[in-house]
PDB file of N, CA and C in Angstrom:
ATOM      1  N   UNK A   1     -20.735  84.603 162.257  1.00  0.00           N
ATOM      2  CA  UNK A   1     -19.829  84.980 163.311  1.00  0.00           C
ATOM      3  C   UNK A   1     -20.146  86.385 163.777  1.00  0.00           C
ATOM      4  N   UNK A   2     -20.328  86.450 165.156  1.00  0.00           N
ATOM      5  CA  UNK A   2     -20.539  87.733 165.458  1.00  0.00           C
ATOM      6  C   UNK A   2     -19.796  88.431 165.383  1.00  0.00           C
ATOM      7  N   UNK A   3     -19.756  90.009 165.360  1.00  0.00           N
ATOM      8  CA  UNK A   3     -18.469  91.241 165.768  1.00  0.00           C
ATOM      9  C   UNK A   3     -17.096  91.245 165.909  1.00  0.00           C
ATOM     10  N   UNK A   4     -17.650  90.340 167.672  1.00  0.00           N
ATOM     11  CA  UNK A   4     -16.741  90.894 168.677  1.00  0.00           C
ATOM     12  C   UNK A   4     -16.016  89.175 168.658  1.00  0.00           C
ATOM     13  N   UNK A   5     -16.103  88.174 167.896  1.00  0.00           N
ATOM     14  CA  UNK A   5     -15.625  86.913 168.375  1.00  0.00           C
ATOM     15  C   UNK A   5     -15.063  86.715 166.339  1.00  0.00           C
ATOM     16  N   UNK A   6     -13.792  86.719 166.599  1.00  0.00           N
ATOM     17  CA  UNK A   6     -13.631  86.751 164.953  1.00  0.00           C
ATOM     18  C   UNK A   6     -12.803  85.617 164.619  1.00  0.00           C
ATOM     19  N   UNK A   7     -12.879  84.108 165.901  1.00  0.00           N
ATOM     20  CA  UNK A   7     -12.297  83.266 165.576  1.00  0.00           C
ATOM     21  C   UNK A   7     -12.972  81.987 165.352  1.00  0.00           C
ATOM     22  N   UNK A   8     -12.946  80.920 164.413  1.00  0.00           N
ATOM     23  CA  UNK A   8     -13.894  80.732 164.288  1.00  0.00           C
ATOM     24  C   UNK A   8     -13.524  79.049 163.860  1.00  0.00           C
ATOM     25  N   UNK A   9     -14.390  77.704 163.841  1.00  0.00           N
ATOM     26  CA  UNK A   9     -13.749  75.982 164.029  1.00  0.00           C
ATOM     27  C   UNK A   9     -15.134  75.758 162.901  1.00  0.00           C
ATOM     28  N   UNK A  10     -14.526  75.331 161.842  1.00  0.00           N
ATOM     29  CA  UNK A  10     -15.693  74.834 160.953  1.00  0.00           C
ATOM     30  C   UNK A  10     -15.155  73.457 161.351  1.00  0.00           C
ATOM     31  N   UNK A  11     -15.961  72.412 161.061  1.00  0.00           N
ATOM     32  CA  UNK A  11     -16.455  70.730 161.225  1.00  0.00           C
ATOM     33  C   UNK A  11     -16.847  70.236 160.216  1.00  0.00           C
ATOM     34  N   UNK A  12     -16.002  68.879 159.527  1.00  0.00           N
ATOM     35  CA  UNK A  12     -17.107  68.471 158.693  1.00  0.00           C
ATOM     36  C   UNK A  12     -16.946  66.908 159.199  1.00  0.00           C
ATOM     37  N   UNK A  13     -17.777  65.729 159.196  1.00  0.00           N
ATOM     38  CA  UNK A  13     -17.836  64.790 159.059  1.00  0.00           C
ATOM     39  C   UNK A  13     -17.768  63.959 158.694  1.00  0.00           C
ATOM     40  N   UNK A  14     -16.752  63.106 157.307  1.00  0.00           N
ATOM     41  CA  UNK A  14     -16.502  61.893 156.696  1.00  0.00           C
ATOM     42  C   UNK A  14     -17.121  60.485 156.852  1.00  0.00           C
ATOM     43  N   UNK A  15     -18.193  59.750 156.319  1.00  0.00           N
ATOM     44  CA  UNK A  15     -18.141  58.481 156.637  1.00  0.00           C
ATOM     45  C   UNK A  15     -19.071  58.069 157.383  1.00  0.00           C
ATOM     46  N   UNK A  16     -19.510  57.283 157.500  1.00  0.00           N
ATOM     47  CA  UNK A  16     -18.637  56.029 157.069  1.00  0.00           C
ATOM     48  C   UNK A  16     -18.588  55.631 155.423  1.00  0.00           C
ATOM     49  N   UNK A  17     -18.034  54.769 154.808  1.00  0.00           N
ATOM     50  CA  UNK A  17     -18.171  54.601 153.720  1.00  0.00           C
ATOM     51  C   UNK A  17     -18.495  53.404 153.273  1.00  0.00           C
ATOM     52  N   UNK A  18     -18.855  52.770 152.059  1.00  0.00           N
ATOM     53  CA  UNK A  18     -19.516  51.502 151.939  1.00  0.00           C
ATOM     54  C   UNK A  18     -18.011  50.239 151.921  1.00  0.00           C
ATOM     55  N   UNK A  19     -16.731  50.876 151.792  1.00  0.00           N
ATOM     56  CA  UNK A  19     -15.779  50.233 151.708  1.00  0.00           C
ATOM     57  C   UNK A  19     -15.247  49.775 153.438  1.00  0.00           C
ATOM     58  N   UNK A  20     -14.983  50.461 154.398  1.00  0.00           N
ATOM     59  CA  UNK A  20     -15.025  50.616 155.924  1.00  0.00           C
ATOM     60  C   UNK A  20     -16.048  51.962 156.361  1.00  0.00           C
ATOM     61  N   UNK A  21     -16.868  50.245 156.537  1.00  0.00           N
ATOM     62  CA  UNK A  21     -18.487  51.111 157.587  1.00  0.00           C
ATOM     63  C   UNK A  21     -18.295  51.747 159.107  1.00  0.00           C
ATOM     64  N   UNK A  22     -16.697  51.500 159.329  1.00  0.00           N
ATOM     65  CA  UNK A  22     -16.610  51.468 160.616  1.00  0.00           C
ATOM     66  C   UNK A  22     -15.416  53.150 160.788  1.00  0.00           C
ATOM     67  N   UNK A  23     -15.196  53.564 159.265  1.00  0.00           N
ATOM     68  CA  UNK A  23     -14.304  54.752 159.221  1.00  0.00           C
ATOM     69  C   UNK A  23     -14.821  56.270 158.891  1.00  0.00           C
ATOM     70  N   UNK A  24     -14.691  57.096 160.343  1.00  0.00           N
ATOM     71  CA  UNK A  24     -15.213  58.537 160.500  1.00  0.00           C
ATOM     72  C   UNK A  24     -14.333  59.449 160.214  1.00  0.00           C
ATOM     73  N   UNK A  25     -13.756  60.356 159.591  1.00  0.00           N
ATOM     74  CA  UNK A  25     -13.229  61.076 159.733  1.00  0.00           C
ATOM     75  C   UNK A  25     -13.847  62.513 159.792  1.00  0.00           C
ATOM     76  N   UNK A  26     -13.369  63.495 161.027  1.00  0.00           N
ATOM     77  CA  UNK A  26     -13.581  64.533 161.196  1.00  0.00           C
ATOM     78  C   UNK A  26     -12.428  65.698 160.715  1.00  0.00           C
ATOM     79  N   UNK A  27     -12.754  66.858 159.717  1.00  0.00           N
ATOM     80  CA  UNK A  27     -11.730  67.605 159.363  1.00  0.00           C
ATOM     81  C   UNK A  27     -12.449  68.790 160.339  1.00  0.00           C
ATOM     82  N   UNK A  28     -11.336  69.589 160.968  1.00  0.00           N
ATOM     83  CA  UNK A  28     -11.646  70.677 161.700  1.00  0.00           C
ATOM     84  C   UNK A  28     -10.382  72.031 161.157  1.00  0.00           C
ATOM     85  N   UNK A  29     -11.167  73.196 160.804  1.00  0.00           N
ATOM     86  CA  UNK A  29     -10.326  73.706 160.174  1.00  0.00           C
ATOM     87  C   UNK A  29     -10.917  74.885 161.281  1.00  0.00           C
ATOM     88  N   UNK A  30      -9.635  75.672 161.560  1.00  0.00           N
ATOM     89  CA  UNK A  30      -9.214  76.539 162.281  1.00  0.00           C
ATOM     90  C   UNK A  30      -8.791  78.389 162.012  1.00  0.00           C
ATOM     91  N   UNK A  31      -9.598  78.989 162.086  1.00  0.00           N
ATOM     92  CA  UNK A  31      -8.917  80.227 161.261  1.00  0.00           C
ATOM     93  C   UNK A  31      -9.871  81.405 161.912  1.00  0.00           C
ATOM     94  N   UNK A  32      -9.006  82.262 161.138  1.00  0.00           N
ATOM     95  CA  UNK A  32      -9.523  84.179 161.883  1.00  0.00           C
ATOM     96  C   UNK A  32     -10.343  84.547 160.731  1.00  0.00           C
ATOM     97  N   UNK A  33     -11.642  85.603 161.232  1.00  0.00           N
ATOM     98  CA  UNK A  33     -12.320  86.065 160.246  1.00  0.00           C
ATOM     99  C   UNK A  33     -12.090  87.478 159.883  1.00  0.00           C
ATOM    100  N   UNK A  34     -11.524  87.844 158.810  1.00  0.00           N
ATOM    101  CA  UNK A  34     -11.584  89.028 159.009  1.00  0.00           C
ATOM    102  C   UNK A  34     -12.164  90.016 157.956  1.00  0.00           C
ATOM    103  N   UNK A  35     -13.086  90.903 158.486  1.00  0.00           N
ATOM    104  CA  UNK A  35     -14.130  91.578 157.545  1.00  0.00           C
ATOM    105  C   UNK A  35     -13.860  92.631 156.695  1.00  0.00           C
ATOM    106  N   UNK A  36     -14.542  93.408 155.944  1.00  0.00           N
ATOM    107  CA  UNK A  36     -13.825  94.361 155.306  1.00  0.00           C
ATOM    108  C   UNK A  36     -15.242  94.629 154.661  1.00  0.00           C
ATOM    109  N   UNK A  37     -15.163  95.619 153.835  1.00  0.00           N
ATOM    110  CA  UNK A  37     -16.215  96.585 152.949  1.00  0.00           C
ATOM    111  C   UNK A  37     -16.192  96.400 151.373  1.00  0.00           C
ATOM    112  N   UNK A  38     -17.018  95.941 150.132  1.00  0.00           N
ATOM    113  CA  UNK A  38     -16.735  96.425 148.934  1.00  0.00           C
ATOM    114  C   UNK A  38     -17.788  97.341 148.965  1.00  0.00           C
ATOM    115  N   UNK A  39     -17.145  98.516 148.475  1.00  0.00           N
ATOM    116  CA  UNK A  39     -17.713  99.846 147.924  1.00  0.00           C
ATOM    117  C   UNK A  39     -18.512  99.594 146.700  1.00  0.00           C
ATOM    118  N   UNK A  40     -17.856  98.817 146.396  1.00  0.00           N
ATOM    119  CA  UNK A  40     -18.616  98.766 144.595  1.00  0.00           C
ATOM    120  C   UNK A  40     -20.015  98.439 144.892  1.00  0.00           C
ATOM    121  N   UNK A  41     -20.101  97.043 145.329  1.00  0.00           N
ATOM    122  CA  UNK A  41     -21.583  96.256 145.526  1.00  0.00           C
ATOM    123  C   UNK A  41     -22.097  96.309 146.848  1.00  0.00           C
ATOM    124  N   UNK A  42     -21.673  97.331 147.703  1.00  0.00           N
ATOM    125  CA  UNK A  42     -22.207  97.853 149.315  1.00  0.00           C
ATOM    126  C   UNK A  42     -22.657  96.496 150.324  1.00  0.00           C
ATOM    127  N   UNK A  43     -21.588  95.827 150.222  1.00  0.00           N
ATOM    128  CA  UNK A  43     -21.681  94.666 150.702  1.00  0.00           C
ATOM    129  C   UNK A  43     -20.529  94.512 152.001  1.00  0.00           C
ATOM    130  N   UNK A  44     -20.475  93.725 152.674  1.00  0.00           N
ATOM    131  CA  UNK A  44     -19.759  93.231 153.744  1.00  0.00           C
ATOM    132  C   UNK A  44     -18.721  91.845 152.886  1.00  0.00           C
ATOM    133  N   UNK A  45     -16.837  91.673 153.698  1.00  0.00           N
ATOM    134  CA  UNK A  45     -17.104  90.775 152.933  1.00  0.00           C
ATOM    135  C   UNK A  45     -16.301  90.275 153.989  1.00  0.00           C
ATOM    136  N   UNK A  46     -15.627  89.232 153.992  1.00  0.00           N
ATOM    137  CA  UNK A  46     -14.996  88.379 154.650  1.00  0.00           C
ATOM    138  C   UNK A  46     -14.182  87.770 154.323  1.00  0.00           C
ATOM    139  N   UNK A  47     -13.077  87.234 154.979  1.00  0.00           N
ATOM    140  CA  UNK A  47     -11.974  86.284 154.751  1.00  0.00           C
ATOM    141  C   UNK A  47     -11.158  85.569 155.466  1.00  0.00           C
ATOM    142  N   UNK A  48     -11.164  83.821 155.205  1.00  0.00           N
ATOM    143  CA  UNK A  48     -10.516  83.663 155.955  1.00  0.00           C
ATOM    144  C   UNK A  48      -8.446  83.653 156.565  1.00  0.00           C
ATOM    145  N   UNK A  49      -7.826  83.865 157.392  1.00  0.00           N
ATOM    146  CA  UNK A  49      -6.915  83.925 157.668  1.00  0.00           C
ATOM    147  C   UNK A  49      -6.153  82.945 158.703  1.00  0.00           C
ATOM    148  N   UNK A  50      -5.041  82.642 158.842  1.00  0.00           N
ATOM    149  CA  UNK A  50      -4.098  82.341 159.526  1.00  0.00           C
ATOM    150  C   UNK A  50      -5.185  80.745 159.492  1.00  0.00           C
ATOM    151  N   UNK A  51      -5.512  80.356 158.490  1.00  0.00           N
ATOM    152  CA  UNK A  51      -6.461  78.945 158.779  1.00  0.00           C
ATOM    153  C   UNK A  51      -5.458  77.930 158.774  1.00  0.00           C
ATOM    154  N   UNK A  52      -5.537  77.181 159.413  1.00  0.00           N
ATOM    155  CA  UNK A  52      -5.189  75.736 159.735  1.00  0.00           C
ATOM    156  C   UNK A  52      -6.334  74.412 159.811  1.00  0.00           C
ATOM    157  N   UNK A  53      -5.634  73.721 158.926  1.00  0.00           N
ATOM    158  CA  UNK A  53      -6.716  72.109 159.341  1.00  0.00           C
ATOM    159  C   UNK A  53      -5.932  71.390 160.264  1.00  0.00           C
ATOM    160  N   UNK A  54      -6.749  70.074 160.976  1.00  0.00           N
ATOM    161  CA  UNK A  54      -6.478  69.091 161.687  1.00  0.00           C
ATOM    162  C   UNK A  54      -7.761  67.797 161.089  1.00  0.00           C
ATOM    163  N   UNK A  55      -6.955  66.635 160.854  1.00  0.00           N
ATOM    164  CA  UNK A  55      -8.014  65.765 160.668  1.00  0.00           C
ATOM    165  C   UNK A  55      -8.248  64.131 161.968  1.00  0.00           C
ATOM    166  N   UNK A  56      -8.838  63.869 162.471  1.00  0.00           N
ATOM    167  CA  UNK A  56      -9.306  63.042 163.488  1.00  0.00           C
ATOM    168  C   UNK A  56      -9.928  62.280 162.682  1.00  0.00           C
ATOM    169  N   UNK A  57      -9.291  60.886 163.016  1.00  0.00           N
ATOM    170  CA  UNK A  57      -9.630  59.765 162.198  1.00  0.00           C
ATOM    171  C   UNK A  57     -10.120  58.748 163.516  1.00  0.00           C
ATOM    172  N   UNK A  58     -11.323  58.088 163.065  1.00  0.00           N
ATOM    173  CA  UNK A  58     -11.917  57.066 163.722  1.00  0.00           C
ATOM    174  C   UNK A  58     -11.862  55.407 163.141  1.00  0.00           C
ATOM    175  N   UNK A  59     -11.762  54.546 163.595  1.00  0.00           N
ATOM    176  CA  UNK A  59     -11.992  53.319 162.312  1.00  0.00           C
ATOM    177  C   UNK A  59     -12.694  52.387 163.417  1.00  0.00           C
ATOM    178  N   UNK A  60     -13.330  52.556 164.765  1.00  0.00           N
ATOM    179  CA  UNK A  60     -14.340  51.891 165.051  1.00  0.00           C
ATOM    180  C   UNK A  60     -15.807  52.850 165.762  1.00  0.00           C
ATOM    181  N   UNK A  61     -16.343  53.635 164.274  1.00  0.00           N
ATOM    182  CA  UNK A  61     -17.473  54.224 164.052  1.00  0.00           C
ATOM    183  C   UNK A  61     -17.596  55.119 164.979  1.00  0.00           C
ATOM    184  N   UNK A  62     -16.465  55.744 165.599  1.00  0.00           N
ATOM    185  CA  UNK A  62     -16.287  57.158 166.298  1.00  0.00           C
ATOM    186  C   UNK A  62     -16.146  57.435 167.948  1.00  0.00           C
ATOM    187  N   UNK A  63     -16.004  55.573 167.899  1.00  0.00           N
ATOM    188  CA  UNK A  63     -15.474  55.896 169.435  1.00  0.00           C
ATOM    189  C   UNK A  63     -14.645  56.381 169.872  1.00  0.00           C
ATOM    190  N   UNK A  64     -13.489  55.602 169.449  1.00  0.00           N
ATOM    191  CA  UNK A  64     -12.296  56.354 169.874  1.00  0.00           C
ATOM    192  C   UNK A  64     -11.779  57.437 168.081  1.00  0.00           C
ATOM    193  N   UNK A  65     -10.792  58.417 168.436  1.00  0.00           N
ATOM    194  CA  UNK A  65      -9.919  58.941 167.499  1.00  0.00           C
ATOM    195  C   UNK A  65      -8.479  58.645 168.038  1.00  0.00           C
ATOM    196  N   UNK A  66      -8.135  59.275 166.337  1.00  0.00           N
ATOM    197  CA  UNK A  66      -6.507  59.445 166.620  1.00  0.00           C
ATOM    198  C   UNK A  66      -6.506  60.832 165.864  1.00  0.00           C
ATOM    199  N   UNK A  67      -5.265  61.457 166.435  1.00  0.00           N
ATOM    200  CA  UNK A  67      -5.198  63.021 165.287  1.00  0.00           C
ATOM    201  C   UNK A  67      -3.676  63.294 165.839  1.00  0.00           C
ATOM    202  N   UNK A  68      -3.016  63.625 164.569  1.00  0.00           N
ATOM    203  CA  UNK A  68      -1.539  63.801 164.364  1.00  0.00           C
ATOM    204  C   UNK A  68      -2.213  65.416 164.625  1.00  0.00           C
ATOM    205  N   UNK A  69      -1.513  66.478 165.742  1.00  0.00           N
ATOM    206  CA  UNK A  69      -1.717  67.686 166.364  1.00  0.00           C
ATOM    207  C   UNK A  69      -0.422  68.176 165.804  1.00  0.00           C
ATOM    208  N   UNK A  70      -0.177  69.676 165.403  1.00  0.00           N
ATOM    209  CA  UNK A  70       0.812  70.160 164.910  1.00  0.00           C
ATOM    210  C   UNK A  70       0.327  71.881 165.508  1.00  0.00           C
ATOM    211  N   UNK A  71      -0.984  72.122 166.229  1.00  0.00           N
ATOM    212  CA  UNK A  71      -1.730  73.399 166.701  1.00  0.00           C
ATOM    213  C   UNK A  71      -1.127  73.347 167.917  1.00  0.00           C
ATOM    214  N   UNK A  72      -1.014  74.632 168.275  1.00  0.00           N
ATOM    215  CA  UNK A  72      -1.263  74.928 169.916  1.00  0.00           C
ATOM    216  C   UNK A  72      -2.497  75.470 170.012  1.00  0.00           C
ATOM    217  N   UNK A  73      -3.545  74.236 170.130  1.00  0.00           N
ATOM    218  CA  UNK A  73      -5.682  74.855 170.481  1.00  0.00           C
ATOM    219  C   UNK A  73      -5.482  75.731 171.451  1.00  0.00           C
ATOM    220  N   UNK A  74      -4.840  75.383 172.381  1.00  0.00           N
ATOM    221  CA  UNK A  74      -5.594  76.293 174.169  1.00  0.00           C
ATOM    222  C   UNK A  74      -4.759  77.611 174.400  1.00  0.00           C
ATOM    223  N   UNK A  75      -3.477  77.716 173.577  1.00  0.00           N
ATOM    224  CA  UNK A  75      -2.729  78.988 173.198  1.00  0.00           C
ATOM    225  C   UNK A  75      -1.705  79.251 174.836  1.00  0.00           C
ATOM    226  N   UNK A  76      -1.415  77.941 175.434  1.00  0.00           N
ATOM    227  CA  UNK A  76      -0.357  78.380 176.170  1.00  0.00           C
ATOM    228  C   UNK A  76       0.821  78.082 175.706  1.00  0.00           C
ATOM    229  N   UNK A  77       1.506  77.770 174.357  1.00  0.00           N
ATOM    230  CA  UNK A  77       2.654  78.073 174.177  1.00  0.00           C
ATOM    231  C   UNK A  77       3.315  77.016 173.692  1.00  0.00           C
ATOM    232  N   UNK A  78       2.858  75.588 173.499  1.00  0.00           N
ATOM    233  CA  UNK A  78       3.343  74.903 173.414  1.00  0.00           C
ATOM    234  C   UNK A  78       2.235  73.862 173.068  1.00  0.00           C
ATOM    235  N   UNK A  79       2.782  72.693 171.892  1.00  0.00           N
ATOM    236  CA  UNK A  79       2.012  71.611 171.817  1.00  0.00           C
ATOM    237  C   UNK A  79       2.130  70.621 172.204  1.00  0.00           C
ATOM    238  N   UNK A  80       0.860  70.015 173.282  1.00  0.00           N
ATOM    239  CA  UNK A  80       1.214  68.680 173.886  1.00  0.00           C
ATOM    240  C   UNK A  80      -0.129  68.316 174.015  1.00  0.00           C
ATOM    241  N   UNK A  81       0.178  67.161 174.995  1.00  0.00           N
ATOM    242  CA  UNK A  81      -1.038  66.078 174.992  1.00  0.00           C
ATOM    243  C   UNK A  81      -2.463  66.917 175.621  1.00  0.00           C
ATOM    244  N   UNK A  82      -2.202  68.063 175.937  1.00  0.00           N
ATOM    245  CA  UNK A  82      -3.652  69.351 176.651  1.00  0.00           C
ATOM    246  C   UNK A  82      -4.043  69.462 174.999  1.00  0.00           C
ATOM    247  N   UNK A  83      -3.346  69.744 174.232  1.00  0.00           N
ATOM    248  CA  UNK A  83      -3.883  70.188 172.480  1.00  0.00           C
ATOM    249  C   UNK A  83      -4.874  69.017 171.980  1.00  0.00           C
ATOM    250  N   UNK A  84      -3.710  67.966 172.192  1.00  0.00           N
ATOM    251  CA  UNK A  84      -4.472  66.647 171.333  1.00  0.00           C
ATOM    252  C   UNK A  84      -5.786  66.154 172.303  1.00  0.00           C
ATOM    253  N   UNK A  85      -5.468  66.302 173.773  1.00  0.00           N
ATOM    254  CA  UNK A  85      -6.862  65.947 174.379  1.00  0.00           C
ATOM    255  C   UNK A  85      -7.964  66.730 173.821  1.00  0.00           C
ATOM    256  N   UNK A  86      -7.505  68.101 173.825  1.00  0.00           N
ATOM    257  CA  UNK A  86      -8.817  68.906 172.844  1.00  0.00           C
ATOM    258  C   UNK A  86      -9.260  68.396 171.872  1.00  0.00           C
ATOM    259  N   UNK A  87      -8.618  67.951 171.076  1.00  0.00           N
ATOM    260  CA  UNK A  87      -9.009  68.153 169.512  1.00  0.00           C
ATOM    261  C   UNK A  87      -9.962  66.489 169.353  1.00  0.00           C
ATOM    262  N   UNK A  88      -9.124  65.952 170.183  1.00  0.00           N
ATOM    263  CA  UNK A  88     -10.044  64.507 170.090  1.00  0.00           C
ATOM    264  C   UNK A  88     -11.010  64.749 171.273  1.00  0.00           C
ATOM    265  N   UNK A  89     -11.408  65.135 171.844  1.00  0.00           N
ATOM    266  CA  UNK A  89     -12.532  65.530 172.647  1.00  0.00           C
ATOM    267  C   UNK A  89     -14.021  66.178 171.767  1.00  0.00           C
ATOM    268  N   UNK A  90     -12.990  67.229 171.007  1.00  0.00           N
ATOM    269  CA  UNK A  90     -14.132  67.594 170.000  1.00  0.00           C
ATOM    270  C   UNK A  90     -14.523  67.199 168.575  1.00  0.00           C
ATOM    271  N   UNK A  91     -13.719  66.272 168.334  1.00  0.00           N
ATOM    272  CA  UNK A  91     -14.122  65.377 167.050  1.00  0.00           C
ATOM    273  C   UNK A  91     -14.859  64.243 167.441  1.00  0.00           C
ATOM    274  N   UNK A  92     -14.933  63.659 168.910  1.00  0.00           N
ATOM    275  CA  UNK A  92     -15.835  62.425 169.369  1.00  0.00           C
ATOM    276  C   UNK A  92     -17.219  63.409 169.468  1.00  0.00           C
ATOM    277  N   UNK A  93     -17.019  64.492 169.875  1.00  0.00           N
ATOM    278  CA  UNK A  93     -18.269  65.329 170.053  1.00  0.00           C
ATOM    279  C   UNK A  93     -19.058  65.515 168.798  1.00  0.00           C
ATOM    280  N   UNK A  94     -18.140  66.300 167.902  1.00  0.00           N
ATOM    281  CA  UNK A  94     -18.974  66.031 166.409  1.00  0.00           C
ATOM    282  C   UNK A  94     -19.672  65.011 165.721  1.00  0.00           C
ATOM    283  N   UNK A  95     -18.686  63.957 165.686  1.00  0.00           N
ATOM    284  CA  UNK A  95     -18.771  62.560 164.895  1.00  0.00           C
ATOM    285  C   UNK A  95     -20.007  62.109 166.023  1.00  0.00           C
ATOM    286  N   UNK A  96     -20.932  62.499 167.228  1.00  0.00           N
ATOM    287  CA  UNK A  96     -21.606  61.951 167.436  1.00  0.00           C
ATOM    288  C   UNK A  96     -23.077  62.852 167.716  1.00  0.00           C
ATOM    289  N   UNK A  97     -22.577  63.607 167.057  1.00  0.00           N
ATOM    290  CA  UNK A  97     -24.142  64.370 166.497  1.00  0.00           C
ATOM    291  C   UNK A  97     -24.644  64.248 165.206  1.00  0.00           C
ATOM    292  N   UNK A  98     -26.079  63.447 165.352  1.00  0.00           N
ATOM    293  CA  UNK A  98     -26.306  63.007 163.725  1.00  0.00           C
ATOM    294  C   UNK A  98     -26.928  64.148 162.673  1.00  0.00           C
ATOM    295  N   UNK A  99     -27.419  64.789 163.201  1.00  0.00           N
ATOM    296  CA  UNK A  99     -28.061  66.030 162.145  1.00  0.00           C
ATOM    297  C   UNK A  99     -27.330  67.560 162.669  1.00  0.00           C
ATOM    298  N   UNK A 100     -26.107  67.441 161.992  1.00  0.00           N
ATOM    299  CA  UNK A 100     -25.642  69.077 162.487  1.00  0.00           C
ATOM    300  C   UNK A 100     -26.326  70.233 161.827  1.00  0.00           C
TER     301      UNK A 100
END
């Protein structure tokens, strides 16, 4: 993460599994980075803050999702169907890149 951008969307990908070949799940976890100094070992260090997950579940191999939204993503104030269009916008995006 650079400097000046200290917010930051890790991705991971679930699945399919040998039980339902047809079930993706995407966890997207949400959080602030914030840096700091150890003196001792002259190192940089980091941490994350204010993190939140969301998980996007697929069960026909990542076409469509579903995701129970509890975030306000786009930060105008309120959570609605602009949040959840995000979040499933970018979990079809993930779940369909094969070598991240």
């Amino acid at each position: 993460m650079g400097s000046l951008n200290r917010r930051g969307i890790f991705l991971q990908k679930l699945g399919p599994t040998p039980i339902d070949p047809g079930e993706v799940l995407v966890q997207m976890q949400f959080a602030y980075v914030q840096t700091g100094w150890d003196a001792e070992k002259s190192v940089e260090t980091f941490q994350l803050e204010n993190s939140s997950f969301v998980t996007a579940a697929s069960y026909d191999g990542g076409q469509t999702f579903s995701v129970r939204n509890e975030k306000d993503v786009d930060g105008d104030g309120d959570i609605d169907a602009q949040d959840k269009a995000k979040l499933l916008a970018l979990a079809k995006a993930y779940a369909s890149i094969n070598t991240p």
